[in-house]
Structure formats: C-alpha cells, structure tokens
N, C-alpha and C. Protein backbone atom coordinates (compact mmCIF):
# COMPACT_ATOMS: atom_id res chain seq x y z
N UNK A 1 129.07 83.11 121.35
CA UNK A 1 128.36 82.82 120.11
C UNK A 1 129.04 81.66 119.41
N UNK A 2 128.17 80.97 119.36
CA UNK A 2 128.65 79.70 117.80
C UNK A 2 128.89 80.64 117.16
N UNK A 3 131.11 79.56 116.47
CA UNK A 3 131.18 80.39 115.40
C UNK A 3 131.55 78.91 114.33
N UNK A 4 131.71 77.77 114.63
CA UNK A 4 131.79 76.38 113.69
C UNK A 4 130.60 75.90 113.91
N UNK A 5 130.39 74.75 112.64
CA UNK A 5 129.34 74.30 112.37
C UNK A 5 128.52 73.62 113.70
N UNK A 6 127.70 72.80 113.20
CA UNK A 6 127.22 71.70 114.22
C UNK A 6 127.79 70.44 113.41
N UNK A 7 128.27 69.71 114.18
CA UNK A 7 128.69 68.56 113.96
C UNK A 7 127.84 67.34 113.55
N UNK A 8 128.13 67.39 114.98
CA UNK A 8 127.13 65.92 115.73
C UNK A 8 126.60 66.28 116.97
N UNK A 9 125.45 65.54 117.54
CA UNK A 9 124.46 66.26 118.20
C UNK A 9 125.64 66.35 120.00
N UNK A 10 126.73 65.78 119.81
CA UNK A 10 127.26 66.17 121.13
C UNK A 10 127.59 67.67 120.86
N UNK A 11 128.19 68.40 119.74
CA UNK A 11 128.44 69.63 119.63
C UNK A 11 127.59 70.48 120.00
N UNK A 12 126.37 69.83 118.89
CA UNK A 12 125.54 70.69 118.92
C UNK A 12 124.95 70.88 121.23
N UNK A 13 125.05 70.08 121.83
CA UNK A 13 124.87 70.18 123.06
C UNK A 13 125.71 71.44 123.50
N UNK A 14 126.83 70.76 123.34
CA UNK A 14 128.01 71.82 123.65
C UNK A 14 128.20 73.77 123.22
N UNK A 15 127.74 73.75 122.36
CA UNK A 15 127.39 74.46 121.53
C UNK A 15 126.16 75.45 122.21
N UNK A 16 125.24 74.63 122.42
CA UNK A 16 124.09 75.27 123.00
C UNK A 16 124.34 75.77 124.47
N UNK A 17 124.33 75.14 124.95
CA UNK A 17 124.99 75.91 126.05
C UNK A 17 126.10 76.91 126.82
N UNK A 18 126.72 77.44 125.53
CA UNK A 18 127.05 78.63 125.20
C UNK A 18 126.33 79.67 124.97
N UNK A 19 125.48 79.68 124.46
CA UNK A 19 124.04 79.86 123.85
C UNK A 19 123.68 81.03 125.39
N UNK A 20 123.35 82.47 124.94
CA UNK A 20 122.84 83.44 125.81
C UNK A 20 121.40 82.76 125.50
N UNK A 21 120.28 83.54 126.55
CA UNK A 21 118.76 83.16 126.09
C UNK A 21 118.11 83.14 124.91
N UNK A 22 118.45 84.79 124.01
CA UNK A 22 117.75 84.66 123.34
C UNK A 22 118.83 84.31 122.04
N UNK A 23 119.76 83.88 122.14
CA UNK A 23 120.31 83.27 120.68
C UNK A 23 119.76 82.09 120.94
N UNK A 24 119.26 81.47 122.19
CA UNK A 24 118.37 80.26 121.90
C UNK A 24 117.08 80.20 121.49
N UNK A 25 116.95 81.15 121.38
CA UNK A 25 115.08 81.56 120.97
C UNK A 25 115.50 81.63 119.57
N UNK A 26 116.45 82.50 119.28
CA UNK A 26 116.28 82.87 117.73
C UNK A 26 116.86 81.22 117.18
N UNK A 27 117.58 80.46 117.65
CA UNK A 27 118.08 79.56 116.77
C UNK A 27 116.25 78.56 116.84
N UNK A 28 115.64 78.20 118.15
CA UNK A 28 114.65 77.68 118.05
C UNK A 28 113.07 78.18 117.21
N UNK A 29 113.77 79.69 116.76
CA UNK A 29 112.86 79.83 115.84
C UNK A 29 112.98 79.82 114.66
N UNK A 30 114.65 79.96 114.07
CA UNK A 30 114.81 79.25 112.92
C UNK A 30 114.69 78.08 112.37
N UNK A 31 114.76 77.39 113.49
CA UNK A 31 114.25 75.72 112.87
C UNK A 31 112.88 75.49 112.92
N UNK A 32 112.30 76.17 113.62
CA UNK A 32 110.71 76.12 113.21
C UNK A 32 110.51 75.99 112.34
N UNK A 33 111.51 77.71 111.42
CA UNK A 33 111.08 78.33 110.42
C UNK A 33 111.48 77.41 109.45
N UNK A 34 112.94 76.83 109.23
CA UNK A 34 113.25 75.54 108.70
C UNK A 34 112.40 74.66 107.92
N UNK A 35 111.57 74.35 109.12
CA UNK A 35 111.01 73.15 109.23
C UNK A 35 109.57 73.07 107.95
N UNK A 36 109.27 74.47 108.08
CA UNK A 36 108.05 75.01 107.72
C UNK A 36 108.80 75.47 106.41
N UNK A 37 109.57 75.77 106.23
CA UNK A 37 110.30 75.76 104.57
C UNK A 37 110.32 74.72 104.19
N UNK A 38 110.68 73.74 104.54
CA UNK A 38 110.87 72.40 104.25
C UNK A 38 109.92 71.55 103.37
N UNK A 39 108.98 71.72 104.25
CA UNK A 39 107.20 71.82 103.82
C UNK A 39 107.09 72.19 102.77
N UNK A 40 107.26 73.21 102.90
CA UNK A 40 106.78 74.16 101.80
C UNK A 40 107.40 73.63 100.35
N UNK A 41 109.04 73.70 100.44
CA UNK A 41 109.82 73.16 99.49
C UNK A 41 109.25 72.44 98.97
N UNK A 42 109.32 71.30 99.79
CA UNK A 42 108.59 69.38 99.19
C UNK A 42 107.11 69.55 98.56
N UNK A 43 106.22 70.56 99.15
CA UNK A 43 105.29 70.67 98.35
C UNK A 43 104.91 71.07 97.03
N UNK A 44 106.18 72.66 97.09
CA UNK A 44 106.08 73.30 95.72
C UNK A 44 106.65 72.58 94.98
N UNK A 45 108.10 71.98 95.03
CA UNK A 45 108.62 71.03 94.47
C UNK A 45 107.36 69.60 93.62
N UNK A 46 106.90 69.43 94.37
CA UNK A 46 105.40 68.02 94.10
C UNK A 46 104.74 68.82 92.99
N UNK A 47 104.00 69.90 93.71
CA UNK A 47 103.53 71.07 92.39
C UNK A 47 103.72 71.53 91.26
N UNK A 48 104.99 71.52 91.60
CA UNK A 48 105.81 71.92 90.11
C UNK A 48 105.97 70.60 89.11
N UNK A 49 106.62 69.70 89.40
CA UNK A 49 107.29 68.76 88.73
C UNK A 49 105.38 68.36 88.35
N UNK A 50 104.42 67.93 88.84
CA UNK A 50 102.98 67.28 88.32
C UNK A 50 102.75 68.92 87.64
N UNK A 51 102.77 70.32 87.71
CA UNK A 51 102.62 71.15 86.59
C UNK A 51 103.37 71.19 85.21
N UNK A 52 105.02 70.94 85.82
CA UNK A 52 105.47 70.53 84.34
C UNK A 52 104.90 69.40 83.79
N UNK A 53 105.03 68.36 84.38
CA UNK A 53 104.16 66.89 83.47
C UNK A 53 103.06 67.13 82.62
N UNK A 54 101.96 67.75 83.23
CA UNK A 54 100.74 68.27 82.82
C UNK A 54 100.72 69.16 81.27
N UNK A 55 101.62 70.25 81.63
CA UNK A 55 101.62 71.28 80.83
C UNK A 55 102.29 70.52 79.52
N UNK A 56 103.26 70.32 79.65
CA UNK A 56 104.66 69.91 78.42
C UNK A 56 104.24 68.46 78.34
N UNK A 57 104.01 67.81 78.67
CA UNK A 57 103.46 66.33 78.64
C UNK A 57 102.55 65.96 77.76
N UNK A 58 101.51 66.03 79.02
CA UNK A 58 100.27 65.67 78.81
C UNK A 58 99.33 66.74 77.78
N UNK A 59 99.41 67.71 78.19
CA UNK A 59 98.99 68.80 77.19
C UNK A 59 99.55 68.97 75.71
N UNK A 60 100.89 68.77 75.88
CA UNK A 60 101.84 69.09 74.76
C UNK A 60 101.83 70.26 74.61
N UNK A 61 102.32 70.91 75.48
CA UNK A 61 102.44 72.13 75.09
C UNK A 61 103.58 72.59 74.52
N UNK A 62 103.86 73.85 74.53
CA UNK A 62 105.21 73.80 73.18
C UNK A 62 105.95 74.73 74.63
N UNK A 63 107.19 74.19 74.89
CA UNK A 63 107.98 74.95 76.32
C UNK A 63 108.59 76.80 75.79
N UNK A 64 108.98 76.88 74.50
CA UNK A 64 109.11 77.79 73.90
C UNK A 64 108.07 78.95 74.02
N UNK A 65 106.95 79.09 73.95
CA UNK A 65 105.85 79.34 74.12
C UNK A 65 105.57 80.55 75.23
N UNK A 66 105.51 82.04 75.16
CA UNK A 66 106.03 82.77 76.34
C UNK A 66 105.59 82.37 77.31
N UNK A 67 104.32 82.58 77.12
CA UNK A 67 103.31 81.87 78.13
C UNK A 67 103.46 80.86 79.19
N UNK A 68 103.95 79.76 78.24
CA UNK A 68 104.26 78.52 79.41
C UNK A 68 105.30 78.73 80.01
N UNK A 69 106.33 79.13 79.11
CA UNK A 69 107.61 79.62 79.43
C UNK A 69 107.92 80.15 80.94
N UNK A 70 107.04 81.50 81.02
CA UNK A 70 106.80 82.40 81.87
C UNK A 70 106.05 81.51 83.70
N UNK A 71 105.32 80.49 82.96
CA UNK A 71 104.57 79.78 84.08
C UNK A 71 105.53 78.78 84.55
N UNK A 72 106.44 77.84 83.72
CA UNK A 72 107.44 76.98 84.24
C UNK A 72 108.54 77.71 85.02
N UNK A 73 108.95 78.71 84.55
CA UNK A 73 110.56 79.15 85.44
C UNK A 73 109.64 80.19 86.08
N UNK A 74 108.81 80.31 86.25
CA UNK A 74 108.13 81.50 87.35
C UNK A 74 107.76 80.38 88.71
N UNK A 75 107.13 79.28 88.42
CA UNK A 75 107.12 78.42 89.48
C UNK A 75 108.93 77.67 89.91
N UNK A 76 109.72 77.68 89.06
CA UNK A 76 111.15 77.46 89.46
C UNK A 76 111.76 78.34 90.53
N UNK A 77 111.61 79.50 89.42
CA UNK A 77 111.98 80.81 90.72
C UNK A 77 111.35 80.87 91.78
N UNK A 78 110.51 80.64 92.29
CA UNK A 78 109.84 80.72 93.46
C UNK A 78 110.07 79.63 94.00
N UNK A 79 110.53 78.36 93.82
CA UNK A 79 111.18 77.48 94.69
C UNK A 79 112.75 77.79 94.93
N UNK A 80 113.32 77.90 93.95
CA UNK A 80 114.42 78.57 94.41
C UNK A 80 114.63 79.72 95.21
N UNK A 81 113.65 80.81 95.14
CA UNK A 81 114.48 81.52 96.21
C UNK A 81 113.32 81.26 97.59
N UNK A 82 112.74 80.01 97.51
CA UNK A 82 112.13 79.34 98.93
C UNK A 82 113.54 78.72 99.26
N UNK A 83 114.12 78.04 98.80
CA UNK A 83 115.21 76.99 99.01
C UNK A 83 116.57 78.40 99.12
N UNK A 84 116.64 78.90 98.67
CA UNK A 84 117.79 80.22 99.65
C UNK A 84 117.53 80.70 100.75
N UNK A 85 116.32 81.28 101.13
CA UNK A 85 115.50 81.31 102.32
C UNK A 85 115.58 80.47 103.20
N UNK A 86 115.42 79.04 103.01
CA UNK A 86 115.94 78.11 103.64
C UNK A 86 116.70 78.02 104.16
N UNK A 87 118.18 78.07 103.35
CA UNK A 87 119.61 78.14 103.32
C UNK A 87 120.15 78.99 104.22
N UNK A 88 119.49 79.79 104.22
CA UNK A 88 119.67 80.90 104.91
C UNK A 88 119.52 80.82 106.22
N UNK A 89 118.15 80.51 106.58
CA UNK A 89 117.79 79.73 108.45
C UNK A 89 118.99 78.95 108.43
N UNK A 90 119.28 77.75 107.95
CA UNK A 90 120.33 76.90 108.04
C UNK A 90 121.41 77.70 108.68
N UNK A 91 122.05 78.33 107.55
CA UNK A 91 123.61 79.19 107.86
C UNK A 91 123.15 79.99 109.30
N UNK A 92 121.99 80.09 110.01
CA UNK A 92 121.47 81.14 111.00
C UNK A 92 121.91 80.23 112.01
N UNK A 93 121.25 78.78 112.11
CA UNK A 93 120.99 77.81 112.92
C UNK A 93 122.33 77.58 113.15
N UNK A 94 123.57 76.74 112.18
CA UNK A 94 124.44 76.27 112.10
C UNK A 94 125.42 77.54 112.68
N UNK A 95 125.98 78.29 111.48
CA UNK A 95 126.75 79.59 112.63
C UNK A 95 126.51 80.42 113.99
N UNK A 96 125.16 80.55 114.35
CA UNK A 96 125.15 80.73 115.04
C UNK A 96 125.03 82.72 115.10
N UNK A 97 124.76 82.84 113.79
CA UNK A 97 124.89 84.56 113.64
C UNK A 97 123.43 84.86 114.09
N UNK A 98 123.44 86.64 113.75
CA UNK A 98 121.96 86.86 113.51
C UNK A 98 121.18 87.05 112.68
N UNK A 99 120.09 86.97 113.23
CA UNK A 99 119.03 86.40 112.22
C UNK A 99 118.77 87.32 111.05
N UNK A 100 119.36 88.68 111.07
CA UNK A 100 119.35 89.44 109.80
C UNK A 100 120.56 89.65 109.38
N UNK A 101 120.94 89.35 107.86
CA UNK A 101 122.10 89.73 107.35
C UNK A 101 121.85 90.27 106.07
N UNK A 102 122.20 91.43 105.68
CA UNK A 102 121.45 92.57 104.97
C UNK A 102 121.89 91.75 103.36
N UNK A 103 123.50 91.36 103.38
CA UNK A 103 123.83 90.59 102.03
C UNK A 103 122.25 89.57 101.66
N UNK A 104 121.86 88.62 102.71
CA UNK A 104 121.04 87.52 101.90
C UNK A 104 119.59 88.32 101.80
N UNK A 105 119.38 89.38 102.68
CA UNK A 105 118.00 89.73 102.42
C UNK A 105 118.10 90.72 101.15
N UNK A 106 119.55 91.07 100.64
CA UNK A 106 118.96 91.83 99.18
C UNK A 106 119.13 90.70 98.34
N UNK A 107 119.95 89.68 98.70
CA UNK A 107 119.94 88.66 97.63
C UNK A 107 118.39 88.08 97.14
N UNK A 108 118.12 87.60 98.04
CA UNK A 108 116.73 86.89 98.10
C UNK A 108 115.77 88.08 97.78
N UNK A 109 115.90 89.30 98.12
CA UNK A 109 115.11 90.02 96.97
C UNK A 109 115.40 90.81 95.54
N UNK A 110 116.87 90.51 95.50
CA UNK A 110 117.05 90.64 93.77
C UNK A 110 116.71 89.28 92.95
N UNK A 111 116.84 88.13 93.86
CA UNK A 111 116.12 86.81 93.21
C UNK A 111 114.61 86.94 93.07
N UNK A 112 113.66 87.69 93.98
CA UNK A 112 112.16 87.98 93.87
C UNK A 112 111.70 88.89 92.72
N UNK A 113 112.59 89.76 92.33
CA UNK A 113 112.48 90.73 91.37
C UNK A 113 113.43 90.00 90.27
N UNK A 114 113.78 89.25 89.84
CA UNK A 114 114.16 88.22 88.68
C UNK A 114 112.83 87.66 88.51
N UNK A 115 112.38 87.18 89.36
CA UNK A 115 111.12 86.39 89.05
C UNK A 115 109.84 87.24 88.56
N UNK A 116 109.91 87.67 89.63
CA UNK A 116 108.78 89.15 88.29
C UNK A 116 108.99 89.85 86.97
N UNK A 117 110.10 89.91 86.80
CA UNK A 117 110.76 90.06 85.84
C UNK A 117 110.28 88.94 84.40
N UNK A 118 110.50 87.78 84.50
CA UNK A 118 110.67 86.50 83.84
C UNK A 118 109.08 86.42 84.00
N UNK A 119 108.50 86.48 84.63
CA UNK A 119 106.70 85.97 84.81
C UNK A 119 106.07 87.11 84.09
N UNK A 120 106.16 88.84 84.51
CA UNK A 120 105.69 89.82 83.27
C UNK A 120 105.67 89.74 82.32
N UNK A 121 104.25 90.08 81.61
CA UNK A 121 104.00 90.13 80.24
C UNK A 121 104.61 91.63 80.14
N UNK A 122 105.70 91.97 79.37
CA UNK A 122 106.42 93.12 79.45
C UNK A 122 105.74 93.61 78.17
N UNK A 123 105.41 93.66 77.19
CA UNK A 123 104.48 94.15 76.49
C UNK A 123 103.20 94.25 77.18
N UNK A 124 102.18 93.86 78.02
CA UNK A 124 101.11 94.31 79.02
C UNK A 124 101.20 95.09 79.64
N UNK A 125 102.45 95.55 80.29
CA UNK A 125 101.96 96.24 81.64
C UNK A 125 102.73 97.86 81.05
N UNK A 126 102.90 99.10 81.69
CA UNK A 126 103.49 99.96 81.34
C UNK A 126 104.55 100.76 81.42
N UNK A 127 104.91 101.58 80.62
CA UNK A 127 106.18 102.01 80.19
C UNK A 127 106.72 102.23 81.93
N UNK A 128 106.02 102.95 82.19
CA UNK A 128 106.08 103.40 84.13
C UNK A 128 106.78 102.11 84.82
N UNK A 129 105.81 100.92 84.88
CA UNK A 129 106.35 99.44 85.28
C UNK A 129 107.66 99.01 85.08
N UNK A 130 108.11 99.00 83.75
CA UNK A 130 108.74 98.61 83.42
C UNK A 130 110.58 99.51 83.75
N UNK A 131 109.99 100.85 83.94
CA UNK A 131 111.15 101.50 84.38
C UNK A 131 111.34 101.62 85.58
N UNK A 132 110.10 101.09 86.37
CA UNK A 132 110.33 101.06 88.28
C UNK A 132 111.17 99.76 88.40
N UNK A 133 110.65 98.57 87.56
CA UNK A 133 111.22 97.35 87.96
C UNK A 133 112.92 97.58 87.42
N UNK A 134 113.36 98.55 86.10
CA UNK A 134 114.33 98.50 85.62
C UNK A 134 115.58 99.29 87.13
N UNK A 135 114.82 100.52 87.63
CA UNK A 135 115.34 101.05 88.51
C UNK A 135 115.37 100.15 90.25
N UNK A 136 114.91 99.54 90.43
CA UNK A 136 114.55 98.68 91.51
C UNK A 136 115.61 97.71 91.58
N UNK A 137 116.29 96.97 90.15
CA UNK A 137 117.00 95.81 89.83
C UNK A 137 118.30 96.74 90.27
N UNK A 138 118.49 98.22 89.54
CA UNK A 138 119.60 98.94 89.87
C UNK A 138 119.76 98.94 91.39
N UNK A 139 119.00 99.58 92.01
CA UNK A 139 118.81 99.77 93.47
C UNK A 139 119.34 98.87 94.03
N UNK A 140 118.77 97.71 93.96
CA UNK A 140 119.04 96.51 94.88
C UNK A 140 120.50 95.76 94.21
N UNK A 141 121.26 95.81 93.03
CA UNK A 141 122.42 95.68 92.82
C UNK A 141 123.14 96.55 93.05
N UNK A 142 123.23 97.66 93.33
CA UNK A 142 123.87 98.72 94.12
C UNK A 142 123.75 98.48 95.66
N UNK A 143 122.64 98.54 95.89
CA UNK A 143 122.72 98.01 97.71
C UNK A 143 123.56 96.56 97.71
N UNK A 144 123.64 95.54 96.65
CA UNK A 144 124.08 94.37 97.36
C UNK A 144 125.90 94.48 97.40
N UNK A 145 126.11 95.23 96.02
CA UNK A 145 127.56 95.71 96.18
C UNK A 145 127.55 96.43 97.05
N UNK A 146 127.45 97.53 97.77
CA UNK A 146 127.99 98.52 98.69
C UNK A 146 127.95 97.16 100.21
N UNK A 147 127.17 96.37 100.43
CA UNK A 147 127.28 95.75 101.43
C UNK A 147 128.04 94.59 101.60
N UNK A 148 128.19 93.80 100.08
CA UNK A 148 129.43 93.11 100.33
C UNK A 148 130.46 93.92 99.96
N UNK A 149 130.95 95.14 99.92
CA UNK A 149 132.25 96.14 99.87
C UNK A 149 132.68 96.26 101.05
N UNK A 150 131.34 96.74 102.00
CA UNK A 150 131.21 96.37 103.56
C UNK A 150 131.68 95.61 104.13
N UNK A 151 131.14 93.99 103.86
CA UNK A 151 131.56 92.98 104.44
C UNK A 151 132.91 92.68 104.30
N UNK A 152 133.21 93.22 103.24
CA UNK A 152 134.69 92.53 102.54
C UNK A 152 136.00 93.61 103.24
N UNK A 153 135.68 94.78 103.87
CA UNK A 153 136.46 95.42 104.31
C UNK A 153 136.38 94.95 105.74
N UNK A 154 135.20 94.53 106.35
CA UNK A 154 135.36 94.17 108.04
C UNK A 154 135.50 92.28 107.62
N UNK A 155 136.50 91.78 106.80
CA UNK A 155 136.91 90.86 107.05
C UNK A 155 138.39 90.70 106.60
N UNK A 156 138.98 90.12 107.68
CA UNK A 156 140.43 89.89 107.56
C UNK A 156 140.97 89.21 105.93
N UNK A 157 142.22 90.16 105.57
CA UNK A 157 142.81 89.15 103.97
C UNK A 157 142.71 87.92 104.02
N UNK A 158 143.07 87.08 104.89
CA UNK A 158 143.47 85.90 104.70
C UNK A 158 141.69 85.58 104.08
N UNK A 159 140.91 86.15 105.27
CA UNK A 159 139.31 84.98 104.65
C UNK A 159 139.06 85.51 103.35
N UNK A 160 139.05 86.39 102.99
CA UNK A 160 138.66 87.74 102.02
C UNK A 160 139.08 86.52 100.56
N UNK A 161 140.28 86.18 101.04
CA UNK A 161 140.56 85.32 99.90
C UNK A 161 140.00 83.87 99.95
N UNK A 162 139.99 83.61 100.75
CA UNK A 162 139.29 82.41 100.96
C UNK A 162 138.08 82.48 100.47
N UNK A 163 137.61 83.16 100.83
CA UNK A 163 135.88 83.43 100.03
C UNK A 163 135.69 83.96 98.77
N UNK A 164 136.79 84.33 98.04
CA UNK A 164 137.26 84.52 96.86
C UNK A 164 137.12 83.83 95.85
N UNK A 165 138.16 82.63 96.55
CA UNK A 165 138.67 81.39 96.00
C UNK A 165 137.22 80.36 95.79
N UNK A 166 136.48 80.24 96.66
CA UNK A 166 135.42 79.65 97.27
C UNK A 166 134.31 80.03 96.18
N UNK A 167 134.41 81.35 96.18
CA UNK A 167 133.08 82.08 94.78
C UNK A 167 133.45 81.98 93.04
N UNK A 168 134.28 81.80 93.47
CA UNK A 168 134.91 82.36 92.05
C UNK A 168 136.48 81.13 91.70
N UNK A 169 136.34 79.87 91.29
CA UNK A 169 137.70 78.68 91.04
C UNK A 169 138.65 79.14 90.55
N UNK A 170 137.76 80.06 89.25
CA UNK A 170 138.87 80.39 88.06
C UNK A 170 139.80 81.48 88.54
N UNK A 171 139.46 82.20 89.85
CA UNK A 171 140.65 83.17 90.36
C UNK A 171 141.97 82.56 91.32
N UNK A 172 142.42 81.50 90.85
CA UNK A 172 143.04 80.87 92.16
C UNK A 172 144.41 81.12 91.37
C-alpha cells in the first residue's frame, strides 16, 4: 500500500505498481470521483458568487436579513462540505488508504447537519424537529469523538503528537 504522497508522476508510476488490483480500481475511481467534484465545485462556486452579486448587489438586499442570511451561508455550506468531500478523494488517491474512513464520513456529516441547521426556519418547523436535529448533532459529536479516541489510541506517541501539534499551534 501507498503510504507517502505522490510526488511527481515518476512516483506516482512507482507507486502504482505496488498497487494490488483493486487499490487500483478504488484509486481510479476516486479520481473520477475527483474529477466530478471538481465540476461540481467550479460550478457551485460560479453559482454562488453571481447569487451573492444578485442578491446583496444588485437587489440590495440587506445580508443581515434571516432570510438571505440563511440562503448565502446555506449555499457556502454546501460548497464547503463539496470541497471536504473532495479533500477527502484526494487524501484517498494520494495515501493510498481506503476508501472509507469513519472520522471524515461523520465529519462531512456533522458539516451537512450544520447546514440544515443555519438554512431552518427554526421558528417554522417543530418542537419534534428541532429536538431530532438537537439529538443528531449530539450523536454524531459523540460518534466523531469515540472514533478519533480510536484513532488516537491505534497511533504511535510520536505521530499522536505530531498531529497534535499540526491541529492545534497553540499546544506546542
């Protein structure tokens, strides 16, 4: 298994041919998938930036405003956690791991449930709603700690700190 980056495309040769069958399938389907994020990115990105213009611009709308409020960082959030998603194929492609790692898939869905969060008219919807989404946010911050507690015990001190240091400056 790739366990350093890709370099330059001689590595990446080198590299690949280490490569069992299907870690070559899965890496050739992450860059598909990549590729097709990519897309996507540059588009929502185009979308967004001509919706902000429009809205706050041209409209004058007032950004304060829940409403718009709710429509500008609701289309943010959803490029952002397209662009972690992304990030994510990347770190798949480049390390060389597998294609599920339970840390980024609760990440990327405690970032999906931020965004619903921020886009709800929380006065609209009901008391019920509002305590599934409150318990759901628990859930999935409890699952993401117990799995990096996980991770952090099946990795050696020395990295443990390294990735420490890496998350967090002010602990050095």
């Amino acid at each position: 298994m790739v366990r350093e980056m890709f370099r330059d495309w001689a590595h990446i040769r080198h590299a690949w041919a280490e490569l069992r069958f299907y870690e070559r399938f899965e890496a050739v389907v992450a860059s598909l998938l990549r590729l097709v994020i990519g897309a996507i990115i540059v588009v929502a990105l185009y979308r967004l930036i001509v919706r902000v213009v429009d809205t706050l611009v041209l409209r004058a709308l007032d950004p304060l405003d829940h409403a718009v409020f709710q429509q500008v960082f609701g289309a943010i959030m959803t490029l952002l956690i397209t662009l972690e998603f992304g990030h994510t194929l990347q770190y798949v492609i480049a390390r060389g791991i597998g294609i599920i790692q339970a840390r980024v898939v609760v990440l990327i869905a405690l970032l999906a449930l931020a965004r619903k969060i921020i886009v709800v008219d929380l006065f609209e919807v009901s008391a019920g709603s509002v305590m599934a989404l409150a318990a759901l946010t628990l859930a999935l911050g409890l699952a993401y700690w117990l799995v990096r507690e996980r991770d952090d015990r099946a990795q050696p001190s020395d990295e443990k700190q390294k990735r420490r240091e890496t998350e967090d400056p002010l602990r050095k």
